[in-house]
PDB file of N, CA and C in Angstrom:
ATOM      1  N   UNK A   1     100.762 121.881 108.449  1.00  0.00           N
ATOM      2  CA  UNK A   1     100.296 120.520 108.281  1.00  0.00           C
ATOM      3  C   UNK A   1     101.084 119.576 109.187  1.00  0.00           C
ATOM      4  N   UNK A   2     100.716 118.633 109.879  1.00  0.00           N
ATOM      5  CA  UNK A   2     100.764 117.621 110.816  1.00  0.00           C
ATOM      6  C   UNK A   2     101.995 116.646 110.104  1.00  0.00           C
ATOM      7  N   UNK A   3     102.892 116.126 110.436  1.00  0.00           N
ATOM      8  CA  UNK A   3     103.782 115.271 110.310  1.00  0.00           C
ATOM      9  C   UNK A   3     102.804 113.653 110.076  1.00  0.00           C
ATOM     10  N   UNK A   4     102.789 112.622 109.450  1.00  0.00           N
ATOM     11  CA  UNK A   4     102.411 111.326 110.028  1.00  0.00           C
ATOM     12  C   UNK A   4     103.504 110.414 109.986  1.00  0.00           C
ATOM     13  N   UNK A   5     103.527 109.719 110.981  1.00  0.00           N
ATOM     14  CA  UNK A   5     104.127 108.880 111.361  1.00  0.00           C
ATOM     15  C   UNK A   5     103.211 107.765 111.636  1.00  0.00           C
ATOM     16  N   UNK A   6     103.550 106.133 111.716  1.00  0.00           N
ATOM     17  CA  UNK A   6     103.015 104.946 112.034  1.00  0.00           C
ATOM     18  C   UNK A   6     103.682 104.178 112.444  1.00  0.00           C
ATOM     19  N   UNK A   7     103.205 103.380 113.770  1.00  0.00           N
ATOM     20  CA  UNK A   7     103.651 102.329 114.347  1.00  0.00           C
ATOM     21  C   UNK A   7     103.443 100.763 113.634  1.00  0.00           C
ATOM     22  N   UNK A   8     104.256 100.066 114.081  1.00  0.00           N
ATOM     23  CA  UNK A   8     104.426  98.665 113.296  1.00  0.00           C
ATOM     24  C   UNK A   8     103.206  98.221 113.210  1.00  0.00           C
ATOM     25  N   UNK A   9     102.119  98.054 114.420  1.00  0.00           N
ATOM     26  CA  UNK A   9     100.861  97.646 114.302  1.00  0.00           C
ATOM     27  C   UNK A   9     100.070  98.228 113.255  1.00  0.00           C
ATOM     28  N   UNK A  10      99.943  99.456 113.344  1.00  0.00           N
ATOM     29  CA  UNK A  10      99.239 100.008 112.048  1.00  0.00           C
ATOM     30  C   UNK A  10      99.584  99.605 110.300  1.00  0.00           C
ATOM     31  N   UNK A  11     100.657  99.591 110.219  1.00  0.00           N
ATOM     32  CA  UNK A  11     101.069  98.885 109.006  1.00  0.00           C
ATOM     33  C   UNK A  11     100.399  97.560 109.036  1.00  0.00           C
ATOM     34  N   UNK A  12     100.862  96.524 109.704  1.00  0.00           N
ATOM     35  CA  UNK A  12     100.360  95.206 110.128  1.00  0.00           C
ATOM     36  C   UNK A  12      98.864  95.128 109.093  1.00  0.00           C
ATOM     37  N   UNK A  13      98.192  95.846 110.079  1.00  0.00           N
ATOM     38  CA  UNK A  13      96.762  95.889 110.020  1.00  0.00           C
ATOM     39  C   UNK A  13      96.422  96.735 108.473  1.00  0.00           C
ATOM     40  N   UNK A  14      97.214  97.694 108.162  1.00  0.00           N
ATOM     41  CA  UNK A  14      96.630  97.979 106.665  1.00  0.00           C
ATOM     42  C   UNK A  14      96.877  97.024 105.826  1.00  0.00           C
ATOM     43  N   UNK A  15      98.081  96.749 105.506  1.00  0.00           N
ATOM     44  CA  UNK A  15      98.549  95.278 104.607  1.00  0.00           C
ATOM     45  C   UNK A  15      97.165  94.323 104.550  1.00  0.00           C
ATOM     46  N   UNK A  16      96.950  94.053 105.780  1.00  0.00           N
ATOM     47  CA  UNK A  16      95.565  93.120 105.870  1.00  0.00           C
ATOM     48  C   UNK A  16      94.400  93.086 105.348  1.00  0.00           C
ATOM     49  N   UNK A  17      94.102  94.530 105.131  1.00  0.00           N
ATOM     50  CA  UNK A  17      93.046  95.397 104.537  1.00  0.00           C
ATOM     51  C   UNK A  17      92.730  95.008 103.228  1.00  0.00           C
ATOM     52  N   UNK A  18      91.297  94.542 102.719  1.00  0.00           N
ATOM     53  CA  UNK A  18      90.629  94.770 101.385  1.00  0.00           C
ATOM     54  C   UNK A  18      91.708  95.741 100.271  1.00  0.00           C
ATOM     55  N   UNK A  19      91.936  95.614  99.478  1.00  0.00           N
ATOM     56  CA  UNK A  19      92.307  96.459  98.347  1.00  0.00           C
ATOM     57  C   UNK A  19      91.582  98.080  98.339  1.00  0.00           C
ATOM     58  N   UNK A  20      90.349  97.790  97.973  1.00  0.00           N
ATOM     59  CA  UNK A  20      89.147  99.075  97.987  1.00  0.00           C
ATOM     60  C   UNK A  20      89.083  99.496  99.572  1.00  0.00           C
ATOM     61  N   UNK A  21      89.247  98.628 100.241  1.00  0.00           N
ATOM     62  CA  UNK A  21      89.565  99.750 101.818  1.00  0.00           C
ATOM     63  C   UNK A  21      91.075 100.469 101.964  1.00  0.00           C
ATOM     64  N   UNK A  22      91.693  99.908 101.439  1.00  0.00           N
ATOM     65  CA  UNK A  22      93.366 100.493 101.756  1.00  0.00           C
ATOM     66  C   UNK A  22      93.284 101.524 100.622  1.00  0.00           C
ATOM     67  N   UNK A  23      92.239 101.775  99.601  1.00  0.00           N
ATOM     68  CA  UNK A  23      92.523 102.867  98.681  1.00  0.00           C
ATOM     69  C   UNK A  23      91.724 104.436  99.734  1.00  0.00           C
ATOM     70  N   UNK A  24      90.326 103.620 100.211  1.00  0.00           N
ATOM     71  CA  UNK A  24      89.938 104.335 101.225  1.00  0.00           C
ATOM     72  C   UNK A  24      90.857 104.808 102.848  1.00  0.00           C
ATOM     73  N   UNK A  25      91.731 104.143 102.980  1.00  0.00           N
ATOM     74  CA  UNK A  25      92.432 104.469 104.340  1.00  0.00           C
ATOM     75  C   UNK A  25      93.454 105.564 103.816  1.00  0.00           C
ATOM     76  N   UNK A  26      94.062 105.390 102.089  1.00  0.00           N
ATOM     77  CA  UNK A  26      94.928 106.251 101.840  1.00  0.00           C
ATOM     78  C   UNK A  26      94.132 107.447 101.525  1.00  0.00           C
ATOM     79  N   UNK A  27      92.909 107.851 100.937  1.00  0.00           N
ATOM     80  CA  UNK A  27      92.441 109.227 100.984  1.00  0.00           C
ATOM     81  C   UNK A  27      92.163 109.518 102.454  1.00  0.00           C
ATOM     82  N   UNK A  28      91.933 108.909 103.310  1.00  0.00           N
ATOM     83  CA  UNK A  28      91.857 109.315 104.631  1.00  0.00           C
ATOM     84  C   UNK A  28      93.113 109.933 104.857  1.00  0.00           C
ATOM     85  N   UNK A  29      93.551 109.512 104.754  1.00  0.00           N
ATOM     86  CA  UNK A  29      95.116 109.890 105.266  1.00  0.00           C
ATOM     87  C   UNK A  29      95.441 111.001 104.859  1.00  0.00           C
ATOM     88  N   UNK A  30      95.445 110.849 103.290  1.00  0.00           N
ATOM     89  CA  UNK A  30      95.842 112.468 103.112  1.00  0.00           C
ATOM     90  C   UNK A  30      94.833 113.664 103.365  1.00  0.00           C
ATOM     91  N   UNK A  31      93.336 113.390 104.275  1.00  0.00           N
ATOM     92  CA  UNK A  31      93.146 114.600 104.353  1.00  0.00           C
ATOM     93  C   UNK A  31      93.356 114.651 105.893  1.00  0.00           C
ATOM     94  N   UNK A  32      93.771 113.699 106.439  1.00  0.00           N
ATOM     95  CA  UNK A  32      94.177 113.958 107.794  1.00  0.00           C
ATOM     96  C   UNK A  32      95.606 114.905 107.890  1.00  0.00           C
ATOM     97  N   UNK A  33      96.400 114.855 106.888  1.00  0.00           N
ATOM     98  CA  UNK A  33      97.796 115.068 106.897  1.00  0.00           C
ATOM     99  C   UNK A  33      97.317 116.751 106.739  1.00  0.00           C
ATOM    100  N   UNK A  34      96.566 116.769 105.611  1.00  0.00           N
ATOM    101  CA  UNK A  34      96.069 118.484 105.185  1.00  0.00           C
ATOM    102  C   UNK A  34      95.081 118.872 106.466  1.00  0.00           C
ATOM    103  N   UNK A  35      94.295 118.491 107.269  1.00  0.00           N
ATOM    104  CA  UNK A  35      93.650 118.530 108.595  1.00  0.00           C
ATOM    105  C   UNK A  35      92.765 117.440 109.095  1.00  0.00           C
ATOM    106  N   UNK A  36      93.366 117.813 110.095  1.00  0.00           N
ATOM    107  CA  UNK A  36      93.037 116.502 110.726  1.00  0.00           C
ATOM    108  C   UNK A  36      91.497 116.478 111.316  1.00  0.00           C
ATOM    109  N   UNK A  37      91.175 117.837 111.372  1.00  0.00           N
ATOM    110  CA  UNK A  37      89.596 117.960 111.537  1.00  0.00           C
ATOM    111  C   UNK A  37      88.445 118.227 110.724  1.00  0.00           C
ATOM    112  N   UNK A  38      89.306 117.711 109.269  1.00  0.00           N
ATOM    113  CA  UNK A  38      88.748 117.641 108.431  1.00  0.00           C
ATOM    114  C   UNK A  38      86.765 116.593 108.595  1.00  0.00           C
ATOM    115  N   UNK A  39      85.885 117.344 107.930  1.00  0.00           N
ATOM    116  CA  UNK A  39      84.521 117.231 108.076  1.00  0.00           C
ATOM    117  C   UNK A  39      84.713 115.652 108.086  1.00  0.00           C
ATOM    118  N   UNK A  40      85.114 114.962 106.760  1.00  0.00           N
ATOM    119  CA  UNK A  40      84.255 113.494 106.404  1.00  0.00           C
ATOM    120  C   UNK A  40      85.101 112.585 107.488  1.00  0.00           C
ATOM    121  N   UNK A  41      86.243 112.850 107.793  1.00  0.00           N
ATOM    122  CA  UNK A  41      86.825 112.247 108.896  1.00  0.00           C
ATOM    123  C   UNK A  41      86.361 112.039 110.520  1.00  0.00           C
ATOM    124  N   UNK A  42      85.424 112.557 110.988  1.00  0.00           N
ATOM    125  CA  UNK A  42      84.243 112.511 112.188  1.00  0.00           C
ATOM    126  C   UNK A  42      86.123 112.440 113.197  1.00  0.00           C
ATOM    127  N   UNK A  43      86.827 113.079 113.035  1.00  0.00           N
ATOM    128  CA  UNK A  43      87.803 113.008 114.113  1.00  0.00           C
ATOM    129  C   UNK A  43      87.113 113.336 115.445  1.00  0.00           C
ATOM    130  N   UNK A  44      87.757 112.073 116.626  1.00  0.00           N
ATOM    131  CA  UNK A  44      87.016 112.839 118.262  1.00  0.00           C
ATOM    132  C   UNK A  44      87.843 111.998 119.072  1.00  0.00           C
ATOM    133  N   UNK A  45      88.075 112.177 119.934  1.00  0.00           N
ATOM    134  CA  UNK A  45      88.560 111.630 121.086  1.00  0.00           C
ATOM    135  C   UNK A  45      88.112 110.022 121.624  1.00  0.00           C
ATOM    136  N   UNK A  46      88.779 109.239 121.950  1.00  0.00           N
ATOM    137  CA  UNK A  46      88.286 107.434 122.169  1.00  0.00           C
ATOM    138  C   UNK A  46      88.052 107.923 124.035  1.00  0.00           C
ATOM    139  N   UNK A  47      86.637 107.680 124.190  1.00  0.00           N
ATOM    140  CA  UNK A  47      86.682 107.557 125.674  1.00  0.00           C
ATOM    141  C   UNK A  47      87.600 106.486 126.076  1.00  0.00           C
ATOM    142  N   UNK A  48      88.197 106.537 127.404  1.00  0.00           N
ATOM    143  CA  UNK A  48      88.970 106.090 127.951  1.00  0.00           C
ATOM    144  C   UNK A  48      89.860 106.053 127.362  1.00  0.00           C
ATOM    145  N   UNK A  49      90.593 106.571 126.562  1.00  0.00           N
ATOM    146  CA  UNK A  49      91.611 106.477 125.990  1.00  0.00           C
ATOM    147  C   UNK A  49      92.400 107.192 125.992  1.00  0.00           C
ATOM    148  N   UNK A  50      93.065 108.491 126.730  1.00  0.00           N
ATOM    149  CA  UNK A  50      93.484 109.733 126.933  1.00  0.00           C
ATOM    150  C   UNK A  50      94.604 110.211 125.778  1.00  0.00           C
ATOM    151  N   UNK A  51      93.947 111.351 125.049  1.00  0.00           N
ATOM    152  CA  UNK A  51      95.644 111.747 124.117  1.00  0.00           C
ATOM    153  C   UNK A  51      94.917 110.975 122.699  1.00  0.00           C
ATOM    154  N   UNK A  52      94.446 109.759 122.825  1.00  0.00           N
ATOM    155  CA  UNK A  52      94.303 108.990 121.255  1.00  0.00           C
ATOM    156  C   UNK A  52      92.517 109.426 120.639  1.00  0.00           C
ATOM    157  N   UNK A  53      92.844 109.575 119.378  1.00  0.00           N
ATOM    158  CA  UNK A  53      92.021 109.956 118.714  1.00  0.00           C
ATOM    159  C   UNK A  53      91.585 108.497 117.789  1.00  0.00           C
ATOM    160  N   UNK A  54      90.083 108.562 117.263  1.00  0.00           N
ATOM    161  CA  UNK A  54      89.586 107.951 116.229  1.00  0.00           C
ATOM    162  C   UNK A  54      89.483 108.660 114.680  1.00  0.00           C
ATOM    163  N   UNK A  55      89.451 108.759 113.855  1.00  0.00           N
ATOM    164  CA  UNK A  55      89.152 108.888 112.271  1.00  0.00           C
ATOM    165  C   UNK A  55      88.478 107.915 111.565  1.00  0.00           C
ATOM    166  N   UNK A  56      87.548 108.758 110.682  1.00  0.00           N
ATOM    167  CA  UNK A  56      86.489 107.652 109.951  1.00  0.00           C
ATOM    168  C   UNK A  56      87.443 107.298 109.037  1.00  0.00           C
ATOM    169  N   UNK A  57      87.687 105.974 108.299  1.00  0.00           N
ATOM    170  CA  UNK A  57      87.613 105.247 107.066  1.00  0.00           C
ATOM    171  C   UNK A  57      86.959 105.420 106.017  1.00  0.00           C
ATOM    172  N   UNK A  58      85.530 104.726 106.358  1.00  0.00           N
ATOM    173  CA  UNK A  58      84.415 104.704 106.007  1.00  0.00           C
ATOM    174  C   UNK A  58      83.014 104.277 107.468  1.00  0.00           C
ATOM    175  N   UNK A  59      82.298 103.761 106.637  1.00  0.00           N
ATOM    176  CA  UNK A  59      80.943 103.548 107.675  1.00  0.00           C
ATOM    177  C   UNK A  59      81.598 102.294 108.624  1.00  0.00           C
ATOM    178  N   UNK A  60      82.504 101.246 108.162  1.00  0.00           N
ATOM    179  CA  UNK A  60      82.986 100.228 108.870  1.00  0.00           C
ATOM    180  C   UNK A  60      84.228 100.337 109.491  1.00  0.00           C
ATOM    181  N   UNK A  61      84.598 101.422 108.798  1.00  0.00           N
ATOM    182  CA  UNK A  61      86.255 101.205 108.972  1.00  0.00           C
ATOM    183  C   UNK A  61      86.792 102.593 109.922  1.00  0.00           C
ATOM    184  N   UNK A  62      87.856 102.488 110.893  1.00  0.00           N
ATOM    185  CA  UNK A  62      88.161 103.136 111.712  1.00  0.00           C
ATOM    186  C   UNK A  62      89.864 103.562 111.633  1.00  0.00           C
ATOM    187  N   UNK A  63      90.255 104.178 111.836  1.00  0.00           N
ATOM    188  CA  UNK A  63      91.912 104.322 112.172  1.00  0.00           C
ATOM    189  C   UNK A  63      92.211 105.256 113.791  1.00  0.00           C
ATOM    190  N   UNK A  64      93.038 104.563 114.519  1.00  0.00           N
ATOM    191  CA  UNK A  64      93.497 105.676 115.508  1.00  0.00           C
ATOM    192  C   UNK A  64      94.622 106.511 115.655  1.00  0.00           C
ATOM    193  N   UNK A  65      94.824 107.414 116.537  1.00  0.00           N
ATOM    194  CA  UNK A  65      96.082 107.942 116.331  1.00  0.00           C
ATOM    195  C   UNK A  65      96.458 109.096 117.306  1.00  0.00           C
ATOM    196  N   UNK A  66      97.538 109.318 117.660  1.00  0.00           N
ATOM    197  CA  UNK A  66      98.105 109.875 118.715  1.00  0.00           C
ATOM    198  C   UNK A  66      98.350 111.061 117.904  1.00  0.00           C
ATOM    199  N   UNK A  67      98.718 112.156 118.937  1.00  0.00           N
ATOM    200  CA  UNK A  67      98.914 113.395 118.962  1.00  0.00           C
ATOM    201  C   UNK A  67     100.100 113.715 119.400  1.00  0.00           C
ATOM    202  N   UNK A  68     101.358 113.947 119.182  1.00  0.00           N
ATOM    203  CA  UNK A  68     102.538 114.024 119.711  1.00  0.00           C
ATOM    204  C   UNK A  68     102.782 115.230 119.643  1.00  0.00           C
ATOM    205  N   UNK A  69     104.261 115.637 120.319  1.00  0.00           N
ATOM    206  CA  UNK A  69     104.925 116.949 119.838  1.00  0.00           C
ATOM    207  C   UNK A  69     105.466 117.735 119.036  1.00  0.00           C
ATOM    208  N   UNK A  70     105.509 118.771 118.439  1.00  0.00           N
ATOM    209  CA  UNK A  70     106.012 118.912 116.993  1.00  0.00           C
ATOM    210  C   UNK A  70     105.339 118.463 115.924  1.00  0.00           C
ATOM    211  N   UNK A  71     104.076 118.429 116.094  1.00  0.00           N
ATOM    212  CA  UNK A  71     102.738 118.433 115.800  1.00  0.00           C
ATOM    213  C   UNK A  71     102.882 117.121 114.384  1.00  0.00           C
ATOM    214  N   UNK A  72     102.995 116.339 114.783  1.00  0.00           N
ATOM    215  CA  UNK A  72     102.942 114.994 114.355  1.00  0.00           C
ATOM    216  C   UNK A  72     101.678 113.667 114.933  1.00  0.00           C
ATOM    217  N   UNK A  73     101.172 113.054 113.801  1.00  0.00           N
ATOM    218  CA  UNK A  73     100.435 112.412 114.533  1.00  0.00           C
ATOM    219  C   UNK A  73     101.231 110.907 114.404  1.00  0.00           C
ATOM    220  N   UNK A  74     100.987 110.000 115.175  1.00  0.00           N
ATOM    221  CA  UNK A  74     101.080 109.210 115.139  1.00  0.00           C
ATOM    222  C   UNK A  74     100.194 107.954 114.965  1.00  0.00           C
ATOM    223  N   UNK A  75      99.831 107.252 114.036  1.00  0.00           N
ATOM    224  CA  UNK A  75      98.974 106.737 113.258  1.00  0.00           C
ATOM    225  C   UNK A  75      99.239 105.019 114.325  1.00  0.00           C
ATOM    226  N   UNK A  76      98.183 104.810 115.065  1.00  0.00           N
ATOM    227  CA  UNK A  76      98.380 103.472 115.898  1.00  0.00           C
ATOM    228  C   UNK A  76      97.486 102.079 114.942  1.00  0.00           C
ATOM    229  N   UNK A  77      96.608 102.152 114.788  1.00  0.00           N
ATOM    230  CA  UNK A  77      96.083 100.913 113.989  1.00  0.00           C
ATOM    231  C   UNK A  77      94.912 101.705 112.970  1.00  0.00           C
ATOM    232  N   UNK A  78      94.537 100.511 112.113  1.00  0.00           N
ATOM    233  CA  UNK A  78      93.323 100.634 111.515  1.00  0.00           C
ATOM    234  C   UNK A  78      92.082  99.132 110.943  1.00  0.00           C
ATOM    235  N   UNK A  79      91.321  99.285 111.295  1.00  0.00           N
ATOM    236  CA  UNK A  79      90.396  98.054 110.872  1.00  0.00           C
ATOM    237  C   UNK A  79      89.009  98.382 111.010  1.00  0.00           C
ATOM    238  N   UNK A  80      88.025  97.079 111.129  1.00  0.00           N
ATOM    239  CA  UNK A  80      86.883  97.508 111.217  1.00  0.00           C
ATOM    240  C   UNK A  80      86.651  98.337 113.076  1.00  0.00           C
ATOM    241  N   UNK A  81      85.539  98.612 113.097  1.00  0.00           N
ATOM    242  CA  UNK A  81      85.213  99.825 113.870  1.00  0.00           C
ATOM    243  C   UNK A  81      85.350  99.636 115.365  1.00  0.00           C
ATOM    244  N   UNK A  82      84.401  98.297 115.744  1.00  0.00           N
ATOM    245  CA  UNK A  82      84.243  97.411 117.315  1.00  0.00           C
ATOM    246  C   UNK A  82      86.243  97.445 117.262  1.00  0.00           C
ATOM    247  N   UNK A  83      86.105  96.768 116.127  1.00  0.00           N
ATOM    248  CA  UNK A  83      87.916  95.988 116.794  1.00  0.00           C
ATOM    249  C   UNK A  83      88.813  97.024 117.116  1.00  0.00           C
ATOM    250  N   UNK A  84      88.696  97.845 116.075  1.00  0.00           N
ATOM    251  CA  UNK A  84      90.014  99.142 116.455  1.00  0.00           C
ATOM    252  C   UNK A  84      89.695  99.583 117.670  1.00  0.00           C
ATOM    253  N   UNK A  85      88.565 100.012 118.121  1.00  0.00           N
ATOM    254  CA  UNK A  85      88.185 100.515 119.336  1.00  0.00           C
ATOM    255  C   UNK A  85      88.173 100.056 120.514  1.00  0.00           C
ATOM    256  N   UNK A  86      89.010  98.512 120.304  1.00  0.00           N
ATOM    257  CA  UNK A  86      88.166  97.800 121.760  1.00  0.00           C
ATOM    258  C   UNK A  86      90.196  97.746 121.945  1.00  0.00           C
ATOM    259  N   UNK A  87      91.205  97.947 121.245  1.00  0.00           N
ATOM    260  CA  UNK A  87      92.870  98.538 121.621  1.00  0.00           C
ATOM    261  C   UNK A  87      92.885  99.382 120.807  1.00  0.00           C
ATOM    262  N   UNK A  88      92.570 100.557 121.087  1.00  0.00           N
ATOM    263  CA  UNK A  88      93.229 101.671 120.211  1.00  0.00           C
ATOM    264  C   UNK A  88      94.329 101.480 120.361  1.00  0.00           C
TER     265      UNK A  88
END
C-alpha cells in the first residue's frame, strides 16, 4: 500500500470543502491508500501534466496527486473538477 502524503495547498483546499464533500474526499482517500486504481476512483493521468494524476471525489469533485519514490503519493489539491484541473 502507497504511503500518502499532502502538500499545504491540498489541506488549504479540503478545510474549504462542504462538510458532506470532505466526508466524500476522506473515503476517497482511503481507497486510494488501499489502491490507487481502485474502480470508483476513475484514476488517469492530467494531460499536460507529466507524473500528476487525477482521482474522482465524486461527479463534481476532483483531487490530484503525484507519484513519488518509495511508492508514496503525494496528494497536491482537491476541489471542484474545471478548477483542480486548470493547476493541478
Amino acid at each position: 500500500m502507497p504511503k500518502i502524503r499532502y502538500q499545504k495547498r491540498f489541506e488549504k483546499s479540503y478545510v474549504k470543502l462542504p462538510t458532506s464533500t470532505r466526508k466524500k474526499v476522506d473515503k476517497a482517500l482511503r481507497l486510494l491508500a488501499k489502491n490507487p486504481r481502485h474502480p470508483s476512483l476513475h484514476t488517469k493521468p492530467i494531460k499536460g501534466a507529466a507524473g500528476i494524476y487525477e482521482a474522482r471525489v465524486d461527479s463534481s469533485y476532483r483531487m490530484t496527486y503525484e507519484r513519488l519514490p518509495g511508492d508514496i503519493l503525494l496528494l497536491r489539491v482537491v476541489g471542484k473538477h474545471a478548477d483542480t484541473l486548470k493547476n493541478p
